[in-house]
PDB file of N, CA and C in Angstrom:
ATOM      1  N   UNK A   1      46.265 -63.752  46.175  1.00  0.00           N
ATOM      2  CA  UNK A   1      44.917 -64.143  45.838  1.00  0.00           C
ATOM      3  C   UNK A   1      44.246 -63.094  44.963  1.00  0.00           C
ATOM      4  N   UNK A   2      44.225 -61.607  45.581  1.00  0.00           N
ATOM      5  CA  UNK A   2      44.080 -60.782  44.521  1.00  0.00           C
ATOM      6  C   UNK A   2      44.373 -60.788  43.214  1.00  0.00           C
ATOM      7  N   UNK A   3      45.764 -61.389  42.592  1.00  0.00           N
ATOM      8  CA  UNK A   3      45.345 -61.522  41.153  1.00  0.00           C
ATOM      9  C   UNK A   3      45.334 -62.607  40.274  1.00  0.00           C
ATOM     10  N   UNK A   4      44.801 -63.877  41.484  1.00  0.00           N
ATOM     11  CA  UNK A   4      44.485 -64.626  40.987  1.00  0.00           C
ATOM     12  C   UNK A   4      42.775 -64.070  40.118  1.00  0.00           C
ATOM     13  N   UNK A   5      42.197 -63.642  41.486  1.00  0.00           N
ATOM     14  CA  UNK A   5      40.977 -63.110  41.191  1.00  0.00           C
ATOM     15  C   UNK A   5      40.879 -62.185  39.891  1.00  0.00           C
ATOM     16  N   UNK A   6      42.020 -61.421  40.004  1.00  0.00           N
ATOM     17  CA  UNK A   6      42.146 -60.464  38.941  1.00  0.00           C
ATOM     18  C   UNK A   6      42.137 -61.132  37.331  1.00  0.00           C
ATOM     19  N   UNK A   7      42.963 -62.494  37.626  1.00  0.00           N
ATOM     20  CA  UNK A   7      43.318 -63.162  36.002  1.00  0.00           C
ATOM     21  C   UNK A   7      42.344 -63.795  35.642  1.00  0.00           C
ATOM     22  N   UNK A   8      41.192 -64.268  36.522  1.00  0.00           N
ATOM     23  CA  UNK A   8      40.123 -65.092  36.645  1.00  0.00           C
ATOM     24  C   UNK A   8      39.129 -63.901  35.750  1.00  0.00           C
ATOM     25  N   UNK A   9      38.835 -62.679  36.351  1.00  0.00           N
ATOM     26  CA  UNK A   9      37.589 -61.588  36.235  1.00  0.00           C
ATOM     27  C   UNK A   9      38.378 -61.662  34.760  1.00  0.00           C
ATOM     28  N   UNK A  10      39.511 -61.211  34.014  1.00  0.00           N
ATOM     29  CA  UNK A  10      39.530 -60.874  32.540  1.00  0.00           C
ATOM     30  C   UNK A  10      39.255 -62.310  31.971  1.00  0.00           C
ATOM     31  N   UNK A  11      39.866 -63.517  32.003  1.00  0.00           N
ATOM     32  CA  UNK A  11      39.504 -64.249  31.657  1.00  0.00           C
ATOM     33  C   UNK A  11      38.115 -64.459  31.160  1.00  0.00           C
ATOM     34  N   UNK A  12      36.814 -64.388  32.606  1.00  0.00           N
ATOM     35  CA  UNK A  12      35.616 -64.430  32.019  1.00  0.00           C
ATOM     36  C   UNK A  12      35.555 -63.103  31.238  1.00  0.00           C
ATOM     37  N   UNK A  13      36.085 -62.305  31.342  1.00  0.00           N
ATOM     38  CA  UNK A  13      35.509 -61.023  30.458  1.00  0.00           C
ATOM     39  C   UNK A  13      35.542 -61.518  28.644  1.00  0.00           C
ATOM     40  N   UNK A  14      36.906 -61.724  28.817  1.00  0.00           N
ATOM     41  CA  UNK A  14      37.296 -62.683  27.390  1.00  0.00           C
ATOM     42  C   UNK A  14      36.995 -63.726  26.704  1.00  0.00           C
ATOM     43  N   UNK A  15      36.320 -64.386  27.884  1.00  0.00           N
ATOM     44  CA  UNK A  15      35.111 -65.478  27.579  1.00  0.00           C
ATOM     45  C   UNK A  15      33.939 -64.744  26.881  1.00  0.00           C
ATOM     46  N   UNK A  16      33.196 -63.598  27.571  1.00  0.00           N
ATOM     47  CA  UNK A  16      32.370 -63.426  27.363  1.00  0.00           C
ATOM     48  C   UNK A  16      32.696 -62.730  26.280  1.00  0.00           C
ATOM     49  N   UNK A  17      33.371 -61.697  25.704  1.00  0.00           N
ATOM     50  CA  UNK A  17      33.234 -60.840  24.323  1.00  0.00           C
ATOM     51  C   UNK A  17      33.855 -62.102  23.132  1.00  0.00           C
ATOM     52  N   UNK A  18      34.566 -63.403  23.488  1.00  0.00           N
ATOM     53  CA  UNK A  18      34.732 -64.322  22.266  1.00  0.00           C
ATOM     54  C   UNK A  18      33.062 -64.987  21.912  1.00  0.00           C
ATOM     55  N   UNK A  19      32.480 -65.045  23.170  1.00  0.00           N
ATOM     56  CA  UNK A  19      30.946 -65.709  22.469  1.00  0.00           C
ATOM     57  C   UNK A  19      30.055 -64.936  21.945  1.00  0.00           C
ATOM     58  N   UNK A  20      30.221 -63.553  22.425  1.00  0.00           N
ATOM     59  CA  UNK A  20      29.542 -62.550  21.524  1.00  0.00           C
ATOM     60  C   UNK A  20      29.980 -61.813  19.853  1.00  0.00           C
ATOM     61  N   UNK A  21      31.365 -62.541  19.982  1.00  0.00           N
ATOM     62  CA  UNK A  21      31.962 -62.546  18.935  1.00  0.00           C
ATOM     63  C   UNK A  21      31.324 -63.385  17.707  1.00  0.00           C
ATOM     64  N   UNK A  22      31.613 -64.611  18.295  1.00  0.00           N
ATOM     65  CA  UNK A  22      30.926 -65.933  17.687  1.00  0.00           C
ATOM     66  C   UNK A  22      29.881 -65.784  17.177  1.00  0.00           C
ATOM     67  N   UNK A  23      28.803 -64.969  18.444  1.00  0.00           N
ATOM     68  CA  UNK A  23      27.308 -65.121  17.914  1.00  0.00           C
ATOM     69  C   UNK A  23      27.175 -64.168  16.604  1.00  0.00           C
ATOM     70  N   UNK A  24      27.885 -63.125  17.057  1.00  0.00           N
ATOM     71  CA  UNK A  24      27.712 -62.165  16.186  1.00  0.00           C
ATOM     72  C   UNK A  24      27.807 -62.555  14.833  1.00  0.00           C
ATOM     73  N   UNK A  25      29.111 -63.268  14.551  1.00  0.00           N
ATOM     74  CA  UNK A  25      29.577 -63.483  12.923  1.00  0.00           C
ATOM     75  C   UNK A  25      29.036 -64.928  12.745  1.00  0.00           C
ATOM     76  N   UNK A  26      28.594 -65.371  13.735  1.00  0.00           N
ATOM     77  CA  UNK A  26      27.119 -66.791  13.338  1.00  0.00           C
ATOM     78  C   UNK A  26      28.130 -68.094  13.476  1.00  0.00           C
ATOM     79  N   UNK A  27      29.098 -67.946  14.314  1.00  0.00           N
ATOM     80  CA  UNK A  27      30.176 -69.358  14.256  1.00  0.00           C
ATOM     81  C   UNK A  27      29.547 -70.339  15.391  1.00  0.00           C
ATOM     82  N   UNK A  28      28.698 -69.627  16.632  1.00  0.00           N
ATOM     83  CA  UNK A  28      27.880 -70.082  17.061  1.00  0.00           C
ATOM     84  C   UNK A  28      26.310 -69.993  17.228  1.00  0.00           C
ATOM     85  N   UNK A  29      25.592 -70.624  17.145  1.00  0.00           N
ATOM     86  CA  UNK A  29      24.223 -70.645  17.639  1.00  0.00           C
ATOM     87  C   UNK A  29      24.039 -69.710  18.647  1.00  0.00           C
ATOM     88  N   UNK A  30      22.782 -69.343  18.970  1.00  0.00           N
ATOM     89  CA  UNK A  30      22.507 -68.703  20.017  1.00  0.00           C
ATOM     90  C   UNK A  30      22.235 -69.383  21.223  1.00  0.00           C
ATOM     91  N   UNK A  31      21.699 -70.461  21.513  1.00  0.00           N
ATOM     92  CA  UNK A  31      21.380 -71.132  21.919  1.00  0.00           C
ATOM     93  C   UNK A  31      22.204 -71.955  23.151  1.00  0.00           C
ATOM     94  N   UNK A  32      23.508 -72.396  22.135  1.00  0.00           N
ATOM     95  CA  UNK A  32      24.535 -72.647  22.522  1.00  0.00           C
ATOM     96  C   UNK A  32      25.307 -71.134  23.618  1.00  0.00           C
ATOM     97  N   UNK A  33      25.116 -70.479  23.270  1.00  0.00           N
ATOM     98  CA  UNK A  33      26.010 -69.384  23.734  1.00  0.00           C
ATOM     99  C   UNK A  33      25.452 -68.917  24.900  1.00  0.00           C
ATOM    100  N   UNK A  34      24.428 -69.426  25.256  1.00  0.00           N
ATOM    101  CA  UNK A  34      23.375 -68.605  26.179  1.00  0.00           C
ATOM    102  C   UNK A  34      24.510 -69.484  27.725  1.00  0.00           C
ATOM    103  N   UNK A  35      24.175 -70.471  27.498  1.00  0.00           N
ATOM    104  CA  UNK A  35      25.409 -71.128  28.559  1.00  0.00           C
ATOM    105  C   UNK A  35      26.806 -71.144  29.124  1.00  0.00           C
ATOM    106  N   UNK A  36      27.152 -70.920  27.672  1.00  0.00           N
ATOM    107  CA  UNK A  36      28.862 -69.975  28.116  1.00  0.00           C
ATOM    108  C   UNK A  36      28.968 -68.563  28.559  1.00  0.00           C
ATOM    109  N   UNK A  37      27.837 -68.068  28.152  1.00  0.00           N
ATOM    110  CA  UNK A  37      27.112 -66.082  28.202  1.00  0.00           C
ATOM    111  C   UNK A  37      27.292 -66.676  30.201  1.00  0.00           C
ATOM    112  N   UNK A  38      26.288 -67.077  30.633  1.00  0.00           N
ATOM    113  CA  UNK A  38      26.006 -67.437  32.267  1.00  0.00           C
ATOM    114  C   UNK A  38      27.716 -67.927  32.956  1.00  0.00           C
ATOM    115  N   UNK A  39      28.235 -68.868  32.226  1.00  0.00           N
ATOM    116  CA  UNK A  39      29.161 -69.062  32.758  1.00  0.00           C
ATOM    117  C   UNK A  39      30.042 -68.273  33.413  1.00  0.00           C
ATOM    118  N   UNK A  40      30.063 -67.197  32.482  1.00  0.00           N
ATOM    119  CA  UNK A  40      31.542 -66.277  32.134  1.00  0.00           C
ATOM    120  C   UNK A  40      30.883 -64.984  33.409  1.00  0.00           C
ATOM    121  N   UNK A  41      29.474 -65.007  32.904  1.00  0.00           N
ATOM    122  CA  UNK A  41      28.995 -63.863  34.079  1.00  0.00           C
ATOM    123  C   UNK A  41      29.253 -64.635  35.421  1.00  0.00           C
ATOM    124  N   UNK A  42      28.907 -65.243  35.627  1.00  0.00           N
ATOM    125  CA  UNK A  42      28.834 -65.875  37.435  1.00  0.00           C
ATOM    126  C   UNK A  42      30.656 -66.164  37.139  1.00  0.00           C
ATOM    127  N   UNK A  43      31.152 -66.578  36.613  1.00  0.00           N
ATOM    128  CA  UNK A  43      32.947 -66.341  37.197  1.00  0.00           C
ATOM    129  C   UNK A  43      33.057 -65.081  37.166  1.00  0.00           C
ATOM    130  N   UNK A  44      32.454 -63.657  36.406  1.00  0.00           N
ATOM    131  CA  UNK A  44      32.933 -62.194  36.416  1.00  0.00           C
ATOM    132  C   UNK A  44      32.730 -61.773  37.890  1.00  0.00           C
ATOM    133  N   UNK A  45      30.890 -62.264  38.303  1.00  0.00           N
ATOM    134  CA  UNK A  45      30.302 -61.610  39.164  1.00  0.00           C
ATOM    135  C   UNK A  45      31.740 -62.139  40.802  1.00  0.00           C
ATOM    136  N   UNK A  46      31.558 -63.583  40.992  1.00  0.00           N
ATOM    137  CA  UNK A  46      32.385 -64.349  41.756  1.00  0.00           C
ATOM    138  C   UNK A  46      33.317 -63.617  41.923  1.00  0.00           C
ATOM    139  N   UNK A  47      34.253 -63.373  40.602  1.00  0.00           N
ATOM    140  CA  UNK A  47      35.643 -63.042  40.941  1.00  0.00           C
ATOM    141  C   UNK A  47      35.534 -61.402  41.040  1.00  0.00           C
ATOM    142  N   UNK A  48      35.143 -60.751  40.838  1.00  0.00           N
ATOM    143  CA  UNK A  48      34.355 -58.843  41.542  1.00  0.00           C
ATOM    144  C   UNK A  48      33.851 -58.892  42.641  1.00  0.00           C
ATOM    145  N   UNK A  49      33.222 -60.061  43.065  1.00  0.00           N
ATOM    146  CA  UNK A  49      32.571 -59.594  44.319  1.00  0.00           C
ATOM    147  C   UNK A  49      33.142 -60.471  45.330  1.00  0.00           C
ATOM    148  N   UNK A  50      34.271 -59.940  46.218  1.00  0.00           N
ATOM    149  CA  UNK A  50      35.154 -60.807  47.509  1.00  0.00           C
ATOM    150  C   UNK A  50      34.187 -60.734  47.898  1.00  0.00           C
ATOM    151  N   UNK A  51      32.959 -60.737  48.743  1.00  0.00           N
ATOM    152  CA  UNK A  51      32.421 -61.247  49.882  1.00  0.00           C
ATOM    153  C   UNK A  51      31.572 -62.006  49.587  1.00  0.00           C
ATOM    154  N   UNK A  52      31.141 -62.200  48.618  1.00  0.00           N
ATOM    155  CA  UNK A  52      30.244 -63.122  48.031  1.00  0.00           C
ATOM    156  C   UNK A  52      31.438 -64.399  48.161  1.00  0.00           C
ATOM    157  N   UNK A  53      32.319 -64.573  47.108  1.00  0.00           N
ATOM    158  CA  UNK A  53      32.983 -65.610  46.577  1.00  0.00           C
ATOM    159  C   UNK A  53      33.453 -65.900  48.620  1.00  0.00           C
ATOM    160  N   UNK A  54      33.838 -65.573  49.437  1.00  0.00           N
ATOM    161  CA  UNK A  54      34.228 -65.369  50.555  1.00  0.00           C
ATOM    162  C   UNK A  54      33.233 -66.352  51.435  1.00  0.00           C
ATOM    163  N   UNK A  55      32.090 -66.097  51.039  1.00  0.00           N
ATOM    164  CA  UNK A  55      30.703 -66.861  51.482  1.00  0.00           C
ATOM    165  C   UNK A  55      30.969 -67.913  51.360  1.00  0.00           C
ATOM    166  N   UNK A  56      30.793 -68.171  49.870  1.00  0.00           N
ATOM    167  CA  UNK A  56      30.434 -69.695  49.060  1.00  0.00           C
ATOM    168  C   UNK A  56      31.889 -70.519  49.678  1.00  0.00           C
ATOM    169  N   UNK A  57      33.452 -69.981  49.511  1.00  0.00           N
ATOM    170  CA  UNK A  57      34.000 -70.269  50.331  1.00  0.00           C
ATOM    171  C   UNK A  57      33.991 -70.770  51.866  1.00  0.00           C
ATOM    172  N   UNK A  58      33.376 -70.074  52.451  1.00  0.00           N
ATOM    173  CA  UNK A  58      32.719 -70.680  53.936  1.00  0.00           C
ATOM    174  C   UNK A  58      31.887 -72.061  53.382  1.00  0.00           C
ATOM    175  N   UNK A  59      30.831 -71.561  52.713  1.00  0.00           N
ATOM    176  CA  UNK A  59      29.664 -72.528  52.687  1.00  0.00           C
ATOM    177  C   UNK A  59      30.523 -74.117  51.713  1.00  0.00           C
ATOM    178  N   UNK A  60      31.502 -74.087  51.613  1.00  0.00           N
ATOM    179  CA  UNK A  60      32.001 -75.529  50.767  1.00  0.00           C
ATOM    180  C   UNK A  60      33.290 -75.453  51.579  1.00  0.00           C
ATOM    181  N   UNK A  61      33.883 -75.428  53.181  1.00  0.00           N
ATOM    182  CA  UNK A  61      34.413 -75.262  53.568  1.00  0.00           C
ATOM    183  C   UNK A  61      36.124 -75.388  53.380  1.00  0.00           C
ATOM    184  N   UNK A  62      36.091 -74.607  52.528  1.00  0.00           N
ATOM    185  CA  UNK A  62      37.701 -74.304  51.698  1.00  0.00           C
ATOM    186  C   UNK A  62      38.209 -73.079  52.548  1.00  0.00           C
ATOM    187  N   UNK A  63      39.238 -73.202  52.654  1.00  0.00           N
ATOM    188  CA  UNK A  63      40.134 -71.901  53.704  1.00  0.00           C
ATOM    189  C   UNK A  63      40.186 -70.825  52.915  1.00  0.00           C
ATOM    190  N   UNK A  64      40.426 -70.850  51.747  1.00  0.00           N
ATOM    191  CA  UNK A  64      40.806 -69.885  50.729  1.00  0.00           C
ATOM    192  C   UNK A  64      39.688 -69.761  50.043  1.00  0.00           C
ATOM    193  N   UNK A  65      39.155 -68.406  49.431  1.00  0.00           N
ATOM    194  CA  UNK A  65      38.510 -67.610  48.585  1.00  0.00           C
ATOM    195  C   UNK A  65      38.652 -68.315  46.818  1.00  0.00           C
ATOM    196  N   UNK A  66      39.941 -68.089  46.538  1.00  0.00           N
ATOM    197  CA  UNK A  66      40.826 -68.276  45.350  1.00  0.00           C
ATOM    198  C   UNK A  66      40.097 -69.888  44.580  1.00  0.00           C
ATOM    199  N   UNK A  67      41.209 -70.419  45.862  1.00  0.00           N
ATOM    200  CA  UNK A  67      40.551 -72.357  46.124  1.00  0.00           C
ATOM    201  C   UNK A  67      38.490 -72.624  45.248  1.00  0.00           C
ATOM    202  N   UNK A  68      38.341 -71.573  45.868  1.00  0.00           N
ATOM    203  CA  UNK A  68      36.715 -71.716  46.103  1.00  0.00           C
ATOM    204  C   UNK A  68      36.344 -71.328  44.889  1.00  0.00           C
ATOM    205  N   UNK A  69      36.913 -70.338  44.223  1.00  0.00           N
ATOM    206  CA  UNK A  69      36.465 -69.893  42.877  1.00  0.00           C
ATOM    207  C   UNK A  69      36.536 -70.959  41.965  1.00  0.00           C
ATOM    208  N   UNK A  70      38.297 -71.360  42.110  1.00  0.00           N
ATOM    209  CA  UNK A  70      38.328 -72.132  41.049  1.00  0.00           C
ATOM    210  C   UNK A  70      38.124 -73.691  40.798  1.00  0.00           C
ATOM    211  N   UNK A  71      37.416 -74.031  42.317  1.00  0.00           N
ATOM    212  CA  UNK A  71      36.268 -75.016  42.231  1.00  0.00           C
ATOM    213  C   UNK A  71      34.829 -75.060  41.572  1.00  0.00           C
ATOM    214  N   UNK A  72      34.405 -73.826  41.633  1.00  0.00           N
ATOM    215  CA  UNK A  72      32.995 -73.103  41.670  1.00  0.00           C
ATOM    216  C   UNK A  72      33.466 -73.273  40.025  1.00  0.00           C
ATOM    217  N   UNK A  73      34.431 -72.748  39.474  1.00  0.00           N
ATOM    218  CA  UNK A  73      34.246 -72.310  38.107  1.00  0.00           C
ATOM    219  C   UNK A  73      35.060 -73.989  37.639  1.00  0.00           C
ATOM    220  N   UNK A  74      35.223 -74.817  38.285  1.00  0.00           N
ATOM    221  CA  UNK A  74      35.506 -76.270  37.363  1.00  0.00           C
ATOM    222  C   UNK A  74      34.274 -76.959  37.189  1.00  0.00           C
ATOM    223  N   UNK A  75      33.359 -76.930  38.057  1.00  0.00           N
ATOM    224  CA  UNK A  75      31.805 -77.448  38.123  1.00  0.00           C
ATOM    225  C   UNK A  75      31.258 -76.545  37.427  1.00  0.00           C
ATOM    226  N   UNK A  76      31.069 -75.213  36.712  1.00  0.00           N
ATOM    227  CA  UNK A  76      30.241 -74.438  36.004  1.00  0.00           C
ATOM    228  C   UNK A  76      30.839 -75.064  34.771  1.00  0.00           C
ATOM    229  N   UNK A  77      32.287 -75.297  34.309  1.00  0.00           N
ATOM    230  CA  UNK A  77      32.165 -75.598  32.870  1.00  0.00           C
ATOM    231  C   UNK A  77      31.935 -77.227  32.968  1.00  0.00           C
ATOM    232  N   UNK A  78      32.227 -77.860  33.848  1.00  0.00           N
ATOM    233  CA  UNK A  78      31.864 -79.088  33.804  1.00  0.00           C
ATOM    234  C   UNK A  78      30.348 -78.903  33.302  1.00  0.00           C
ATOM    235  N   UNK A  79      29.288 -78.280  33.787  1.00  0.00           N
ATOM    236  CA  UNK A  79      27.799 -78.505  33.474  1.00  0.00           C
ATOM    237  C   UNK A  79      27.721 -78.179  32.573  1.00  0.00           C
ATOM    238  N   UNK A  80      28.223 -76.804  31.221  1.00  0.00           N
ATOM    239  CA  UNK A  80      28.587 -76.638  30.616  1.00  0.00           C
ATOM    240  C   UNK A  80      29.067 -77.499  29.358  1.00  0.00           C
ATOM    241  N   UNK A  81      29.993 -78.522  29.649  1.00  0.00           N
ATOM    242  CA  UNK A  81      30.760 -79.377  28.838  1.00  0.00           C
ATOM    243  C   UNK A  81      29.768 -80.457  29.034  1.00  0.00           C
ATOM    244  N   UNK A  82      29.056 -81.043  29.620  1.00  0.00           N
ATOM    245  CA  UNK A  82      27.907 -81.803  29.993  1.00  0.00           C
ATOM    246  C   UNK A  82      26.907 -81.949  29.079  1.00  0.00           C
ATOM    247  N   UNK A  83      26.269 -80.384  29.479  1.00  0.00           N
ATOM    248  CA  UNK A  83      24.597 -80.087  27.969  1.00  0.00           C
ATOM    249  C   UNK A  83      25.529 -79.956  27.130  1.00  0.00           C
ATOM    250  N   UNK A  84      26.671 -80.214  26.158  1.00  0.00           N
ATOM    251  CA  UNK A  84      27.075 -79.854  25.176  1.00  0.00           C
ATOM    252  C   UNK A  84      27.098 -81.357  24.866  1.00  0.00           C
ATOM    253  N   UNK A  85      27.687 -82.321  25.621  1.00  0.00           N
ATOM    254  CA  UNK A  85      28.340 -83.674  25.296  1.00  0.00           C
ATOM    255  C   UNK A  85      26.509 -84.426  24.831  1.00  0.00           C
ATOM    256  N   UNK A  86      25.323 -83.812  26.137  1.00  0.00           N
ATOM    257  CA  UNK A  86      24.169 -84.252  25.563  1.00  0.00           C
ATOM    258  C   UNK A  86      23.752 -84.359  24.328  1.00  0.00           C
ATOM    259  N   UNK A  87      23.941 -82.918  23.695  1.00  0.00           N
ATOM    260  CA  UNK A  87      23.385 -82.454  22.733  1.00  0.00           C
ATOM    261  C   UNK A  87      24.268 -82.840  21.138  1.00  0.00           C
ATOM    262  N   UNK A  88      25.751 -83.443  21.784  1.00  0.00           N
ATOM    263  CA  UNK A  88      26.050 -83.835  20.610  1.00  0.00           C
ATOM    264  C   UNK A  88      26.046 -85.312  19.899  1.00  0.00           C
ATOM    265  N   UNK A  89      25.561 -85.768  21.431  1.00  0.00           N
ATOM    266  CA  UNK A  89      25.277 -87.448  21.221  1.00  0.00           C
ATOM    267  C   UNK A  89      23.512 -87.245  21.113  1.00  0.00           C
ATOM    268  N   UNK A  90      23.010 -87.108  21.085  1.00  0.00           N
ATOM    269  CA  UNK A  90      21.900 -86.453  20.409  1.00  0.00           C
ATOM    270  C   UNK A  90      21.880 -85.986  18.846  1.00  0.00           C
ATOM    271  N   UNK A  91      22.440 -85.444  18.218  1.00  0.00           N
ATOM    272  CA  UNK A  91      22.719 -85.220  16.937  1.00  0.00           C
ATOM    273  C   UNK A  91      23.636 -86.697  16.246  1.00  0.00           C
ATOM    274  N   UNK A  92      24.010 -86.853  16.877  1.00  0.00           N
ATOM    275  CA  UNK A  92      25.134 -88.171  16.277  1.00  0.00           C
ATOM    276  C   UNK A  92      24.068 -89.063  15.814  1.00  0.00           C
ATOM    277  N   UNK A  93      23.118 -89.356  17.538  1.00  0.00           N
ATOM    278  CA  UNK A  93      21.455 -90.506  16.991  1.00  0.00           C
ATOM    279  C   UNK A  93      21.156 -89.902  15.542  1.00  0.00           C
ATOM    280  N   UNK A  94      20.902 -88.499  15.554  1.00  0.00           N
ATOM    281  CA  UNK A  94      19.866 -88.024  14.250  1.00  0.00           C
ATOM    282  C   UNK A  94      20.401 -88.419  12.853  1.00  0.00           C
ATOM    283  N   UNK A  95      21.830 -87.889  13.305  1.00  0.00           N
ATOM    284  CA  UNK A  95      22.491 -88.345  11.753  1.00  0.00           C
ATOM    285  C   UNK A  95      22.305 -89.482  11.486  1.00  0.00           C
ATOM    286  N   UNK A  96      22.667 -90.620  11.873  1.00  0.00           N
ATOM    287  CA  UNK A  96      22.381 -91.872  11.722  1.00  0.00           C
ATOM    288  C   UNK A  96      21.390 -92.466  11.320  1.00  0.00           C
ATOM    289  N   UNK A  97      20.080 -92.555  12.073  1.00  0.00           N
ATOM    290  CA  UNK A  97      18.778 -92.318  11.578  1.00  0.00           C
ATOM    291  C   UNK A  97      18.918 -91.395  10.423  1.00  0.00           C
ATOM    292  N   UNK A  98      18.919 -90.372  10.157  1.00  0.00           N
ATOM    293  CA  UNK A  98      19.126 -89.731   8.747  1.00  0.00           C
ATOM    294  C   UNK A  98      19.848 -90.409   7.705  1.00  0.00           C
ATOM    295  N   UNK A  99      21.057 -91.040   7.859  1.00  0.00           N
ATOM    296  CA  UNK A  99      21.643 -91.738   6.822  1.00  0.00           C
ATOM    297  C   UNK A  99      21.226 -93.270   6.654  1.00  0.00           C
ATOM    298  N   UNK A 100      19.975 -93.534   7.687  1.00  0.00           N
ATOM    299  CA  UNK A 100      19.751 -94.766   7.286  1.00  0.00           C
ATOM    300  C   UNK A 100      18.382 -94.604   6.402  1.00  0.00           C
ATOM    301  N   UNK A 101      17.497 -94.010   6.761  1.00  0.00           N
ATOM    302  CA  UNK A 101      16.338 -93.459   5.753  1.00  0.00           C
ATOM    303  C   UNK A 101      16.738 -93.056   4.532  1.00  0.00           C
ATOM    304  N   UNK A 102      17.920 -92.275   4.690  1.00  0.00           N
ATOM    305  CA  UNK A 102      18.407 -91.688   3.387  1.00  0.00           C
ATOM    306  C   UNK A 102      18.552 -93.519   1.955  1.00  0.00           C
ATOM    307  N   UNK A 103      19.645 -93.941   2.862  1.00  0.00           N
ATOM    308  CA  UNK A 103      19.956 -95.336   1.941  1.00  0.00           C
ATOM    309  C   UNK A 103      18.787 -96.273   1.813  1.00  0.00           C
ATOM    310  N   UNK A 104      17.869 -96.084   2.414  1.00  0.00           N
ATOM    311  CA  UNK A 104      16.165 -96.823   2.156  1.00  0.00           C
ATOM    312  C   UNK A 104      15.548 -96.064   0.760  1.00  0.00           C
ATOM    313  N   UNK A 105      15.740 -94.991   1.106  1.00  0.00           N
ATOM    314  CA  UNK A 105      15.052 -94.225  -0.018  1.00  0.00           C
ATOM    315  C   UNK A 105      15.755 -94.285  -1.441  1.00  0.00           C
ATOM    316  N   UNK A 106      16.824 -94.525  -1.251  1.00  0.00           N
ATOM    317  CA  UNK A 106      17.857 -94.796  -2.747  1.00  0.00           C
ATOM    318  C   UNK A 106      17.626 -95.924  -2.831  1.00  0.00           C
ATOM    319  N   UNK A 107      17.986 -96.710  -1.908  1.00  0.00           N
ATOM    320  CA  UNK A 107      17.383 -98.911  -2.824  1.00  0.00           C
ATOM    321  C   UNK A 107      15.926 -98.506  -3.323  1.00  0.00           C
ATOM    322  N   UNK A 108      15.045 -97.644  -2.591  1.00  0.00           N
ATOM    323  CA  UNK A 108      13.176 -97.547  -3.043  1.00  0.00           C
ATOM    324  C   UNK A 108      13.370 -97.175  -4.704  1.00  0.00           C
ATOM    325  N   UNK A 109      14.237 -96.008  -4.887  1.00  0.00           N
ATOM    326  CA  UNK A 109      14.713 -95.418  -6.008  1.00  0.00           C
ATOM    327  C   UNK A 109      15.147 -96.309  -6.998  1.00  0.00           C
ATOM    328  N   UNK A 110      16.612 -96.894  -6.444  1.00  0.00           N
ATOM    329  CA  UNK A 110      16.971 -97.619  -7.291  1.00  0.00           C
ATOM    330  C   UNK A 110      15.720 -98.702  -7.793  1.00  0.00           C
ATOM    331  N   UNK A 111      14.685 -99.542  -7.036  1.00  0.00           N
ATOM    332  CA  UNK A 111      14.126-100.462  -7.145  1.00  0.00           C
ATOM    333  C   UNK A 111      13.233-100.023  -8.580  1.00  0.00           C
ATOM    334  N   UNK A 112      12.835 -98.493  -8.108  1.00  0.00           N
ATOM    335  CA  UNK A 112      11.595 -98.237  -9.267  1.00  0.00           C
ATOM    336  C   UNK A 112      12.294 -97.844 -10.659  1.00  0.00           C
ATOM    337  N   UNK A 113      13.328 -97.568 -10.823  1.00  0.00           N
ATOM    338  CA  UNK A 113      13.997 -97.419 -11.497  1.00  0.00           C
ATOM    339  C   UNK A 113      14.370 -98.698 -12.698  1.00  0.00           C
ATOM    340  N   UNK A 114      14.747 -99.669 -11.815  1.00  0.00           N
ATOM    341  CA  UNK A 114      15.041-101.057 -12.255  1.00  0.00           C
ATOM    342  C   UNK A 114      13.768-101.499 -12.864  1.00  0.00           C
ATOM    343  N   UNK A 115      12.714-101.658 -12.011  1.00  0.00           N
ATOM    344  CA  UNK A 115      11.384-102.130 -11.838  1.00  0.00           C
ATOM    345  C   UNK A 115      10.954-101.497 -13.889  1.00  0.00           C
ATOM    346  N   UNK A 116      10.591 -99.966 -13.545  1.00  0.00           N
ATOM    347  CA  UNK A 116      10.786 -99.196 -14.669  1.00  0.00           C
ATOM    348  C   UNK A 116      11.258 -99.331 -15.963  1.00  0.00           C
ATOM    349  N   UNK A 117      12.694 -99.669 -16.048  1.00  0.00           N
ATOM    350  CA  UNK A 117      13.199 -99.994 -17.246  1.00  0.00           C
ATOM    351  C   UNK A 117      12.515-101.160 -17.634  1.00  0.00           C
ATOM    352  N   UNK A 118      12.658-102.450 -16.665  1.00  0.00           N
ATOM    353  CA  UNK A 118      12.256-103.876 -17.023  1.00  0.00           C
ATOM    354  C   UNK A 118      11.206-103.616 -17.801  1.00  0.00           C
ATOM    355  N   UNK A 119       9.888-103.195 -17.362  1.00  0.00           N
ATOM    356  CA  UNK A 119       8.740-103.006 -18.180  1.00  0.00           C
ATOM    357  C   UNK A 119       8.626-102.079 -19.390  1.00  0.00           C
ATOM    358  N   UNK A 120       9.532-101.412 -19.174  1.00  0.00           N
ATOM    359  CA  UNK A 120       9.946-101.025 -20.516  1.00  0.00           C
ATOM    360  C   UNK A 120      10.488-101.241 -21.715  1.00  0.00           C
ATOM    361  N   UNK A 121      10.659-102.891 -21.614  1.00  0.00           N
ATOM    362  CA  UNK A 121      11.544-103.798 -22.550  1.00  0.00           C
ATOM    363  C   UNK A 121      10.473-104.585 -23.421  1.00  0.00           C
TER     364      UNK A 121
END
C-alpha cells in the first residue's frame, strides 16, 4: 500500500508542475487550471497524510486506505472532467450562435451590396 501511496503522491506532484507548466507558457487558461491546481493538491495532501486518507477510509467504509484514495481521486477528476464537459458545451452554444449572426450579417451585406449596385444602373 505504501507505494501505491507513494506512485499516487508523484503522480499528483506531476500533475501539478505540468499545469503550472501550461499556465506558465499560456497552453492553458488560468482559470481552467485552478481545478486541476486543487485536484493534484488534495491527491498530494491524501496520499502524505496516512491518517487522514485512513479516516476518509473509515468514513466510506472501505477496508483499505489505498482502495479509498483511489476512489476519492476517481470522483475528484470525475468533478473535474464534469466543469470542463460544462464549459465546453457552453462554448459549442456560443460558436453556433456566433456563426449564425455571422451568416445574417453577410446576406445583410450581400443584400446592400446588390441593393447598391442595382441603383447604380
Amino acid at each position: 500500500m505504501d507505494r501505491l501511496l507513494n506512485v499516487i503522491a508523484l503522480a499528483s506532484i506531476l500533475l501539478i508542475a505540468l499545469v503550472l507548466t501550461s499556465v506558465r507558457r499560456e497552453h492553458i487558461r488560468v482559470e481552467y487550471s485552478v481545478s486541476w491546481l486543487l485536484a493534484g493538491v488534495a491527491l498530494l495532501v491524501l496520499s502524505t497524510w496516512r491518517g487522514l486518507i485512513e479516516q476518509v477510509a473509515f468514513a466510506l467504509g472501505v477496508p483499505d486506505a489505498a482502495v479509498a484514495l483511489l476512489t476519492v481521486s476517481g470522483g475528484v477528476f470525475l468533478v473535474v472532467l464534469y466543469r470542463l464537459s460544462l464549459r465546453i458545451s457552453g462554448l459549442k452554444d456560443s460558436n453556433i450562435k456566433l456563426a449564425q449572426r455571422m451568416a445574417i450579417l453577410e446576406y445583410r451585406i450581400e443584400s446592400l451590396q446588390s441593393n447598391h449596385g442595382a441603383e447604380g444602373r
